[in-house]
N, C-alpha and C. Protein backbone atom coordinates (compact mmCIF):
# COMPACT_ATOMS: atom_id res chain seq x y z
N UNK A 1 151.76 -130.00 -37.86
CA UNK A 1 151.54 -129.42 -39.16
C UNK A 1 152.60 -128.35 -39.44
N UNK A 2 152.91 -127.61 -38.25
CA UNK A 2 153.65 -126.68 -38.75
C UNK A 2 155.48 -126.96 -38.59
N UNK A 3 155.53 -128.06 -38.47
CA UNK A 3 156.83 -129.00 -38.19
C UNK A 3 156.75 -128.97 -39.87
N UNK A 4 155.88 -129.98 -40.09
CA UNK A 4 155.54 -130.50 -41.72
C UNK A 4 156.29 -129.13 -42.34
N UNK A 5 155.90 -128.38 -42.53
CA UNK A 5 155.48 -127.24 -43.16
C UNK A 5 157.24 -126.41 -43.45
N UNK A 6 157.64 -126.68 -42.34
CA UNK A 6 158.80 -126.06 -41.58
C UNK A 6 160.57 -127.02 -42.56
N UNK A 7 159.90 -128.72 -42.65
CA UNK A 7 160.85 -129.18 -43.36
C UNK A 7 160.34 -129.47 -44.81
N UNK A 8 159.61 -128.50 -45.59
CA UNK A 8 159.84 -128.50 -46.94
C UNK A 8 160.53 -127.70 -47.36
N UNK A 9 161.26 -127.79 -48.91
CA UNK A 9 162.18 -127.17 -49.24
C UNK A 9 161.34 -125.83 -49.55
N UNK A 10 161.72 -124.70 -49.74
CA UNK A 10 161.44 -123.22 -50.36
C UNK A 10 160.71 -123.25 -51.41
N UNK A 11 161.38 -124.45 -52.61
CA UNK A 11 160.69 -124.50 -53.92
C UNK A 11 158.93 -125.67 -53.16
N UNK A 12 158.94 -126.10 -52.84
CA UNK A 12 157.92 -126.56 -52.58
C UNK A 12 156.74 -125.72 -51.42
N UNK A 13 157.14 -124.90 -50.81
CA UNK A 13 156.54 -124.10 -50.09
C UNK A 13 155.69 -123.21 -51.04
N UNK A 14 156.68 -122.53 -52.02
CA UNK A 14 156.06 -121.99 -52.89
C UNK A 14 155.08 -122.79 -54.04
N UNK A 15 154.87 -123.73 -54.13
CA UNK A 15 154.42 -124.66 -55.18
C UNK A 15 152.99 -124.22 -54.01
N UNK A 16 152.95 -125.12 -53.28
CA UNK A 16 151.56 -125.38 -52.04
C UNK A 16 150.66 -123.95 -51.42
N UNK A 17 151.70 -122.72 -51.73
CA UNK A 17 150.89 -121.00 -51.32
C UNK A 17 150.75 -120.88 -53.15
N UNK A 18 151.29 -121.14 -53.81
CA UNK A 18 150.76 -120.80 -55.12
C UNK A 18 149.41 -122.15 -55.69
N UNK A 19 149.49 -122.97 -55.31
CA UNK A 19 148.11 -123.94 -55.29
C UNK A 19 146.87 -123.34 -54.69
N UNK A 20 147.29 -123.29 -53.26
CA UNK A 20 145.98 -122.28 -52.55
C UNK A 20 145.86 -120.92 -52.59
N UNK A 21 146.64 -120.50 -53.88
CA UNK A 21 145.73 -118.90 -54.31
C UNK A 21 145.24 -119.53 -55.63
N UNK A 22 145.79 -120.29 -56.28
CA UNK A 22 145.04 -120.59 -57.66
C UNK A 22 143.43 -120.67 -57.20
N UNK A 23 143.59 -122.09 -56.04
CA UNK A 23 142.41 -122.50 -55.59
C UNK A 23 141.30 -121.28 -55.18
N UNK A 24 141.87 -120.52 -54.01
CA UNK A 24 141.21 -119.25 -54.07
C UNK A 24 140.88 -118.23 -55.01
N UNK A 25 141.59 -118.16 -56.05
CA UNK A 25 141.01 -117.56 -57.18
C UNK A 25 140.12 -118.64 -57.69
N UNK A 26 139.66 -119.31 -58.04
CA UNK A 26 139.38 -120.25 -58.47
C UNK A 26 137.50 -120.43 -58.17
N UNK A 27 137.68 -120.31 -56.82
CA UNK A 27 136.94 -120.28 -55.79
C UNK A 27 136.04 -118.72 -55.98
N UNK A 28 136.62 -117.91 -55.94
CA UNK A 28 136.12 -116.38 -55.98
C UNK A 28 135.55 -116.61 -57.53
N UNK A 29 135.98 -116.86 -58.67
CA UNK A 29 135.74 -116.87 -59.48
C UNK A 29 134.26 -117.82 -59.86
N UNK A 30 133.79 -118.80 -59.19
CA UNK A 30 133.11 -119.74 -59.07
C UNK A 30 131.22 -118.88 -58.63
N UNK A 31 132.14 -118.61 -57.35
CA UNK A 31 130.62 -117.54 -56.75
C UNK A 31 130.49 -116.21 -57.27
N UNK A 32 131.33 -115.67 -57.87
CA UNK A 32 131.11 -114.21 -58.68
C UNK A 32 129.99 -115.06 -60.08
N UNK A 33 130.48 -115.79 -60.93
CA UNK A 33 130.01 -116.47 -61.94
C UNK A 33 128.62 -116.79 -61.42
N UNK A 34 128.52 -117.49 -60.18
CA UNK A 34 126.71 -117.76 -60.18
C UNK A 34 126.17 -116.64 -59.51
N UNK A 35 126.62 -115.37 -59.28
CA UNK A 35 126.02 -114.39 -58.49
C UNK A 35 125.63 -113.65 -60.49
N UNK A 36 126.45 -113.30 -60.70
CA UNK A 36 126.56 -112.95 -61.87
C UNK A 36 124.56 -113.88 -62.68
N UNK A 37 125.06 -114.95 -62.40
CA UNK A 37 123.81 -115.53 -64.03
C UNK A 37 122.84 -115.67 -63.04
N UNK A 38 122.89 -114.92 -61.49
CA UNK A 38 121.19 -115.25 -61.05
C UNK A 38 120.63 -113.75 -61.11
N UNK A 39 121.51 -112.94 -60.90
CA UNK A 39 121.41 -111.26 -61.22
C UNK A 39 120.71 -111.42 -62.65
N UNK A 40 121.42 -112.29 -63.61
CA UNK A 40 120.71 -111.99 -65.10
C UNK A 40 119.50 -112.50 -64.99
N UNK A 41 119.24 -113.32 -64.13
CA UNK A 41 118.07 -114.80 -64.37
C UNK A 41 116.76 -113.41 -63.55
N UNK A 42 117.42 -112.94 -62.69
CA UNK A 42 115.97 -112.22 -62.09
C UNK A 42 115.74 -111.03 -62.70
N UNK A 43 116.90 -110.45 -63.73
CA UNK A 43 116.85 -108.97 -64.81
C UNK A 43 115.67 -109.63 -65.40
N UNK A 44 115.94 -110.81 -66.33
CA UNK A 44 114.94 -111.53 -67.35
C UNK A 44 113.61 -111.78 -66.50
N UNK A 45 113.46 -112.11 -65.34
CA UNK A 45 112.38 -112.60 -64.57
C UNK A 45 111.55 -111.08 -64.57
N UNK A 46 112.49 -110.25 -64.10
CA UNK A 46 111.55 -108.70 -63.79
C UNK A 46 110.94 -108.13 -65.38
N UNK A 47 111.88 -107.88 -66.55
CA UNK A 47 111.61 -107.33 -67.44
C UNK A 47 109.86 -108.40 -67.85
N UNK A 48 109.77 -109.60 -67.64
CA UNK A 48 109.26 -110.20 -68.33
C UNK A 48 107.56 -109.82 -67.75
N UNK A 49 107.96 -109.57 -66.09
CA UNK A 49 106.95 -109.78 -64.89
C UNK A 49 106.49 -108.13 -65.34
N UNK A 50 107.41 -107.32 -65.69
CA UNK A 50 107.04 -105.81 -65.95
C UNK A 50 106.26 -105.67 -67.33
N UNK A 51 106.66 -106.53 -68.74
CA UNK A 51 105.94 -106.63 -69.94
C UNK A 51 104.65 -106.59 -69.78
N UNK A 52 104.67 -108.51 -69.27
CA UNK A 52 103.29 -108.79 -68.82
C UNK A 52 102.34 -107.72 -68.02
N UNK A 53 102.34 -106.89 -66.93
CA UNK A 53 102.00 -105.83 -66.25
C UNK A 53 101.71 -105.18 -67.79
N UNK A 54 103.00 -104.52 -68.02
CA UNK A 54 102.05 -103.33 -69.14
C UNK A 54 101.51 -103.89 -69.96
N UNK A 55 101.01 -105.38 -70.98
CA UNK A 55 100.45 -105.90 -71.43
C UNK A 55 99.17 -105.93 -71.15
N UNK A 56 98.86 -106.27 -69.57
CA UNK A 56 97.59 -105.75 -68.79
C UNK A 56 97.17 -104.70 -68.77
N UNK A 57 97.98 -103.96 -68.29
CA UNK A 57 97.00 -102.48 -68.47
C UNK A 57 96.30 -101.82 -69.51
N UNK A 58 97.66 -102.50 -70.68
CA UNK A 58 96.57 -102.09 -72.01
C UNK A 58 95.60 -102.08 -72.70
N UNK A 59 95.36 -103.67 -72.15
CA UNK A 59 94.29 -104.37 -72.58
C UNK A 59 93.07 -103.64 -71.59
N UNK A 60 93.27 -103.43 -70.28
CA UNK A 60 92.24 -103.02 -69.33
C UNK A 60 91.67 -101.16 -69.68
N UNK A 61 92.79 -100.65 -70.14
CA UNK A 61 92.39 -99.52 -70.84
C UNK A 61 91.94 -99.63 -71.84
N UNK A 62 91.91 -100.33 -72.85
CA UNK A 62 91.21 -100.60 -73.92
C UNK A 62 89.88 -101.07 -73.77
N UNK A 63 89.41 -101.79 -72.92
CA UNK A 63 88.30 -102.76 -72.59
C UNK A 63 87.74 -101.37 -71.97
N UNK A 64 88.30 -101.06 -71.25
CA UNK A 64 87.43 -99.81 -70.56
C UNK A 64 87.32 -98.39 -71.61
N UNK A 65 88.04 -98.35 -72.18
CA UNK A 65 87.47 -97.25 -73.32
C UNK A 65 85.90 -97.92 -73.84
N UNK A 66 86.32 -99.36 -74.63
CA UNK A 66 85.24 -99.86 -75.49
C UNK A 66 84.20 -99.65 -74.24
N UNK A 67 84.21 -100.08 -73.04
CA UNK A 67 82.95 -99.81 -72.45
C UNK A 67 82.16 -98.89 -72.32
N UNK A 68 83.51 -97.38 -72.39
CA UNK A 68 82.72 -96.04 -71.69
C UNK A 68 82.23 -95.68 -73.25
N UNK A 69 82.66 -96.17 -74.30
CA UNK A 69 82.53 -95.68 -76.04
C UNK A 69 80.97 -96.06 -75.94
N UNK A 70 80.27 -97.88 -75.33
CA UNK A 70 79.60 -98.49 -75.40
C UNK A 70 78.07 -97.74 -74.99
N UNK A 71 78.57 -96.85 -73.69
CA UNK A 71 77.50 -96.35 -72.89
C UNK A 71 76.62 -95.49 -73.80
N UNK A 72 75.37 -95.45 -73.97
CA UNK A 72 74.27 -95.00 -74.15
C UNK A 72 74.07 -94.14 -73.85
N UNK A 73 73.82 -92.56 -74.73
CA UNK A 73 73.11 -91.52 -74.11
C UNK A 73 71.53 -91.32 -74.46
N UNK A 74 71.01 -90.21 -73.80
CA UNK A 74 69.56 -89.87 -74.08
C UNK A 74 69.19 -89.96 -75.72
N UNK A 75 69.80 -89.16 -76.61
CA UNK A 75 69.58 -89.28 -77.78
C UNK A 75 69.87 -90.89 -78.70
N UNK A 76 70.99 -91.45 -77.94
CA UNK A 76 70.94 -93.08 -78.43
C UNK A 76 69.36 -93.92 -78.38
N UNK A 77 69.28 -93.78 -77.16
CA UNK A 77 67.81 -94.18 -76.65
C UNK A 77 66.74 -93.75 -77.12
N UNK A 78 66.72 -93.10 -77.59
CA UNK A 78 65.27 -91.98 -77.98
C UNK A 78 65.48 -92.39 -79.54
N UNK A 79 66.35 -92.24 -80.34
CA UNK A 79 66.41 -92.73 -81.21
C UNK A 79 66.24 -93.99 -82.03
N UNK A 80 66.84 -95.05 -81.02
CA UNK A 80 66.89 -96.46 -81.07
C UNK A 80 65.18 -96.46 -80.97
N UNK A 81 64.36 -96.32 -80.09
CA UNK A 81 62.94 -95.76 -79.70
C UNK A 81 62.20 -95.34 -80.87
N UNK A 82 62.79 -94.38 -81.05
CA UNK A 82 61.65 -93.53 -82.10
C UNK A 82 61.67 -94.51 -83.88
N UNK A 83 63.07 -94.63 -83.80
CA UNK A 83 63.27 -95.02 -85.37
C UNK A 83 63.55 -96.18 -85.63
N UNK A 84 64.45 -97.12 -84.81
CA UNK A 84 64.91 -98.12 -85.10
C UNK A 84 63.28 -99.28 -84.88
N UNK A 85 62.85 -98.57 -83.93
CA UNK A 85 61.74 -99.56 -83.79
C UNK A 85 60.11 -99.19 -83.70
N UNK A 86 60.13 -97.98 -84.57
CA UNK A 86 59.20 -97.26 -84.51
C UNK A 86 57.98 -97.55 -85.46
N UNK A 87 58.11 -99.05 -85.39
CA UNK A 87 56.66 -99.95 -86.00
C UNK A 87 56.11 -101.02 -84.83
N UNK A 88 57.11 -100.67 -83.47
CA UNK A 88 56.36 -101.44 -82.45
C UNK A 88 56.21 -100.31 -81.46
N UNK A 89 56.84 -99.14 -81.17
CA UNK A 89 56.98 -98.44 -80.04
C UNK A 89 56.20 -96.94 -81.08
N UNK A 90 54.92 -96.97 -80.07
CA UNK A 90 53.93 -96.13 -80.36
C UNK A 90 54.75 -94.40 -80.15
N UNK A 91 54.71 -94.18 -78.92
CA UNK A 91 55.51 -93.08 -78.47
C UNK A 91 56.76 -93.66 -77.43
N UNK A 92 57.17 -92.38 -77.00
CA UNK A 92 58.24 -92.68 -76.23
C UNK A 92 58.86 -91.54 -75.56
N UNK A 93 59.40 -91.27 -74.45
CA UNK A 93 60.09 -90.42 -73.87
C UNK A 93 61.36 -90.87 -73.26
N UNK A 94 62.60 -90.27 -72.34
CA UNK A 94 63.31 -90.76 -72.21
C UNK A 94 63.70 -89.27 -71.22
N UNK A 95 64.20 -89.81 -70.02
CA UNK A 95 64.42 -88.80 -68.89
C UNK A 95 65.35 -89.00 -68.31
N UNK A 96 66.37 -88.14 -68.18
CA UNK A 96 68.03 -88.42 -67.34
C UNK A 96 67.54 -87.63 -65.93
N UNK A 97 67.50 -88.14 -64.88
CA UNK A 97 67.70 -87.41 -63.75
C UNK A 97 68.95 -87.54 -62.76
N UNK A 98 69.48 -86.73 -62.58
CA UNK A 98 70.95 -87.09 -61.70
C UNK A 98 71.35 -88.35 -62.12
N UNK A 99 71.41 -89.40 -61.08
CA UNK A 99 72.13 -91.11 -61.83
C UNK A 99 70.80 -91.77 -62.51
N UNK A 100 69.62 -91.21 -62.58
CA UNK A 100 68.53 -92.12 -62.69
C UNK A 100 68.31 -91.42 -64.38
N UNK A 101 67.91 -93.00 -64.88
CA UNK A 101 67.10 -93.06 -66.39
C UNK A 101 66.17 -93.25 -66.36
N UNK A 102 64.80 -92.68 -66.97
CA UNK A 102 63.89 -93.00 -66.61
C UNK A 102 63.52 -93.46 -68.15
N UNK A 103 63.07 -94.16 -68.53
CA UNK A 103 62.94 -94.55 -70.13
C UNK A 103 61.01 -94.65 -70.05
N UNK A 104 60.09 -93.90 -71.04
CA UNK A 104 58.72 -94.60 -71.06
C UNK A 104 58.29 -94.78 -72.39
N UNK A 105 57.23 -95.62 -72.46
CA UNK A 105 57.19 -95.83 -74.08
C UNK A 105 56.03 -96.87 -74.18
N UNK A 106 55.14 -96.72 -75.14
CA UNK A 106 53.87 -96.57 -75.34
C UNK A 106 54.10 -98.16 -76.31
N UNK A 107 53.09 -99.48 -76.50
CA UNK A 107 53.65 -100.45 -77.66
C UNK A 107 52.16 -100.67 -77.38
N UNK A 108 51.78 -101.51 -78.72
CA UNK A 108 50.28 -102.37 -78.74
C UNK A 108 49.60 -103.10 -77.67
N UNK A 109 50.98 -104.13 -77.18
CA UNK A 109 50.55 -104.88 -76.19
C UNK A 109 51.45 -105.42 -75.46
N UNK A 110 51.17 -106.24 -73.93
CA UNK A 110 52.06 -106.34 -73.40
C UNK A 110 53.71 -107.25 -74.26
N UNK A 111 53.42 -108.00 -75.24
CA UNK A 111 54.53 -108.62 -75.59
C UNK A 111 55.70 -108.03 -76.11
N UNK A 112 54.64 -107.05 -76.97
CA UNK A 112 56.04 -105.68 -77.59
C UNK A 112 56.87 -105.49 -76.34
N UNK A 113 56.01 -104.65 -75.37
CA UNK A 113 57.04 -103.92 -74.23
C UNK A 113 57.83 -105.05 -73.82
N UNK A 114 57.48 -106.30 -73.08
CA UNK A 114 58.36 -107.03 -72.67
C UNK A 114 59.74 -106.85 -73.57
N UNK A 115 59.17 -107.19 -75.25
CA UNK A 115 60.74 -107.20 -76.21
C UNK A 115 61.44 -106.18 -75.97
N UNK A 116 60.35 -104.94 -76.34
CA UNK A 116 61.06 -103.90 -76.20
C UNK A 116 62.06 -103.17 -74.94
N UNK A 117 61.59 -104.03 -73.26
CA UNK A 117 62.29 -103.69 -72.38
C UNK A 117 63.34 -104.63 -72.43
N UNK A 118 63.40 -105.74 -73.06
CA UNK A 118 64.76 -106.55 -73.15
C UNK A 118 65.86 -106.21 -73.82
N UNK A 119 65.70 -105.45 -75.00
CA UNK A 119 66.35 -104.76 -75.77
C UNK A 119 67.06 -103.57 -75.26
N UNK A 120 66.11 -102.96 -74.81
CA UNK A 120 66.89 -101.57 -74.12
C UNK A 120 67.78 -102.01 -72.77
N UNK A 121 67.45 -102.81 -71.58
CA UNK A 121 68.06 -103.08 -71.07
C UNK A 121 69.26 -103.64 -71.24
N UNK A 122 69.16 -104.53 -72.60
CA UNK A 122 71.20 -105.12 -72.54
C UNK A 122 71.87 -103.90 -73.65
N UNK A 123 71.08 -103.20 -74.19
CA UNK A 123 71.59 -102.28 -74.90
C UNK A 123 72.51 -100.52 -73.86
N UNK A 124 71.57 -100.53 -72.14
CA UNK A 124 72.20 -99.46 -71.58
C UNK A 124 72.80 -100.18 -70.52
N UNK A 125 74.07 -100.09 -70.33
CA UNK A 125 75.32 -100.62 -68.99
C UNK A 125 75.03 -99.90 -67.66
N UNK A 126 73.51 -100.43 -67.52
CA UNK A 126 72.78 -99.33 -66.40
C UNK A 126 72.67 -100.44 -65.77
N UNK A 127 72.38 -100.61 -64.11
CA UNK A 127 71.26 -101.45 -63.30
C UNK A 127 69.77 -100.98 -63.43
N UNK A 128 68.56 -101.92 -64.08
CA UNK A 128 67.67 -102.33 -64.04
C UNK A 128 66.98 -102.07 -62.49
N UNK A 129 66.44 -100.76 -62.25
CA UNK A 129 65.99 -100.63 -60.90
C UNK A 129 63.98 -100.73 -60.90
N UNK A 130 63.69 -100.65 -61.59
CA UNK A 130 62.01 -100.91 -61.79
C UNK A 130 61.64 -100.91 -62.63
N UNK A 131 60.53 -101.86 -63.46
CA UNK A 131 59.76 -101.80 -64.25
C UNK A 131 58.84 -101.51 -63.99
N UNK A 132 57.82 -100.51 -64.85
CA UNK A 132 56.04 -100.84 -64.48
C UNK A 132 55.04 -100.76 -66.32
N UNK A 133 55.12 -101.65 -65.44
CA UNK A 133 53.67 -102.32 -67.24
C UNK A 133 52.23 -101.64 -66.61
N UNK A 134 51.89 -100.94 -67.01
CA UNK A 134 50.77 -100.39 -67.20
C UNK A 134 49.21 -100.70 -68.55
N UNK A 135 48.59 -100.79 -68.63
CA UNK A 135 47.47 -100.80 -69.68
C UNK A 135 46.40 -99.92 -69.62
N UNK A 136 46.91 -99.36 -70.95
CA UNK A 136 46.22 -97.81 -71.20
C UNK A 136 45.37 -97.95 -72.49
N UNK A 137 44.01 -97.64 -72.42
CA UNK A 137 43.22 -98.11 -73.67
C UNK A 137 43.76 -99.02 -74.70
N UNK A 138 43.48 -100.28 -74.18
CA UNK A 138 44.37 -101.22 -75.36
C UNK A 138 45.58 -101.29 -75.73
N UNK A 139 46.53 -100.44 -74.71
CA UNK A 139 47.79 -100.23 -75.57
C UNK A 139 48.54 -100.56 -73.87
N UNK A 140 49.77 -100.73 -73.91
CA UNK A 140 50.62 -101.12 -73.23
C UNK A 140 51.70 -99.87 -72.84
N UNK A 141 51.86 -99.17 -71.70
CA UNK A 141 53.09 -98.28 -71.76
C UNK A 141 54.22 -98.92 -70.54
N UNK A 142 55.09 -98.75 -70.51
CA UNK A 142 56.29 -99.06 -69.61
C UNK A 142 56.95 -97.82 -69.62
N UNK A 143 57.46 -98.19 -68.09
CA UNK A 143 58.22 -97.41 -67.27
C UNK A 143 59.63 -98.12 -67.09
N UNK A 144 60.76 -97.75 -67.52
CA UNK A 144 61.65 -98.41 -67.31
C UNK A 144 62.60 -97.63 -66.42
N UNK A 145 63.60 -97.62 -64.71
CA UNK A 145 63.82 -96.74 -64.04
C UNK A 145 65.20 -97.48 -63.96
N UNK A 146 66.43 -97.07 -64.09
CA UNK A 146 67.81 -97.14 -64.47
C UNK A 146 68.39 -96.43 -63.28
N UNK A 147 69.22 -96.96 -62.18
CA UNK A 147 70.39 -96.22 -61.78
C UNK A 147 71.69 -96.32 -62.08
């Protein structure tokens, strides 16, 4: 090879080192170019993977506002109780203790309270920890106990 190499003329020596730098540029230029559009391909991949993310959170802060907006206090309850349904629910009280609700409330008969404990229950984002149906001269009271 290096005989070969040895009987070409000058002008052709130079032709064959100027081929294999073209080529080598050529070459460099080839893998810069796909280093280049996978750098862009994973910019676009991240920005998109980062949107989506804050897209989520927003929605999860939002959902969780509407929930904590949703929650029920003593006066919601007592109210909903006294007025909203205060042609089935005779009396009524309503007791916050530390995590515990204690809801009680006086109706005609057992069917009211049943309604009436179905109602209050999907109405407070509480767990349902005891009921007690009681019958008190003809009349029906419930105990409803919330942690």
């Amino acid at each position: 090879m290096s005989n070969f190499f040895k009987n070409l003329n000058q002008r052709e020596k130079y032709l064959i080192l100027s081929a294999l730098m073209v080529l080598f540029v050529f070459m460099i230029f080839s893998i810069s170019t796909n280093l280049v559009s996978s750098l862009n391909m994973s910019n676009k991949q991240l920005t998109k993977a980062k949107s989506d993310y804050e897209y989520v959170v927003s929605k999860v802060k939002a959902l969780n506002q509407v929930i904590e907006n949703s929650k029920l206090d003593i006066k919601d309850i007592s109210y909903f109780l006294e007025n909203d349904r205060s042609n089935i629910v005779l009396e009524s009280e309503v007791i916050q203790d530390n995590n515990t609700l204690k809801i009680i409330f006086i109706t005609k008969d057992l069917k009211d309270s049943i309604a009436i404990s179905d109602e209050v229950s999907g109405k407070i984002n509480k767990a349902l920890d005891t009921v007690e149906y009681s019958k008190i001269d003809n009349k029906s009271q419930t105990i409803l106990y919330f942690n």
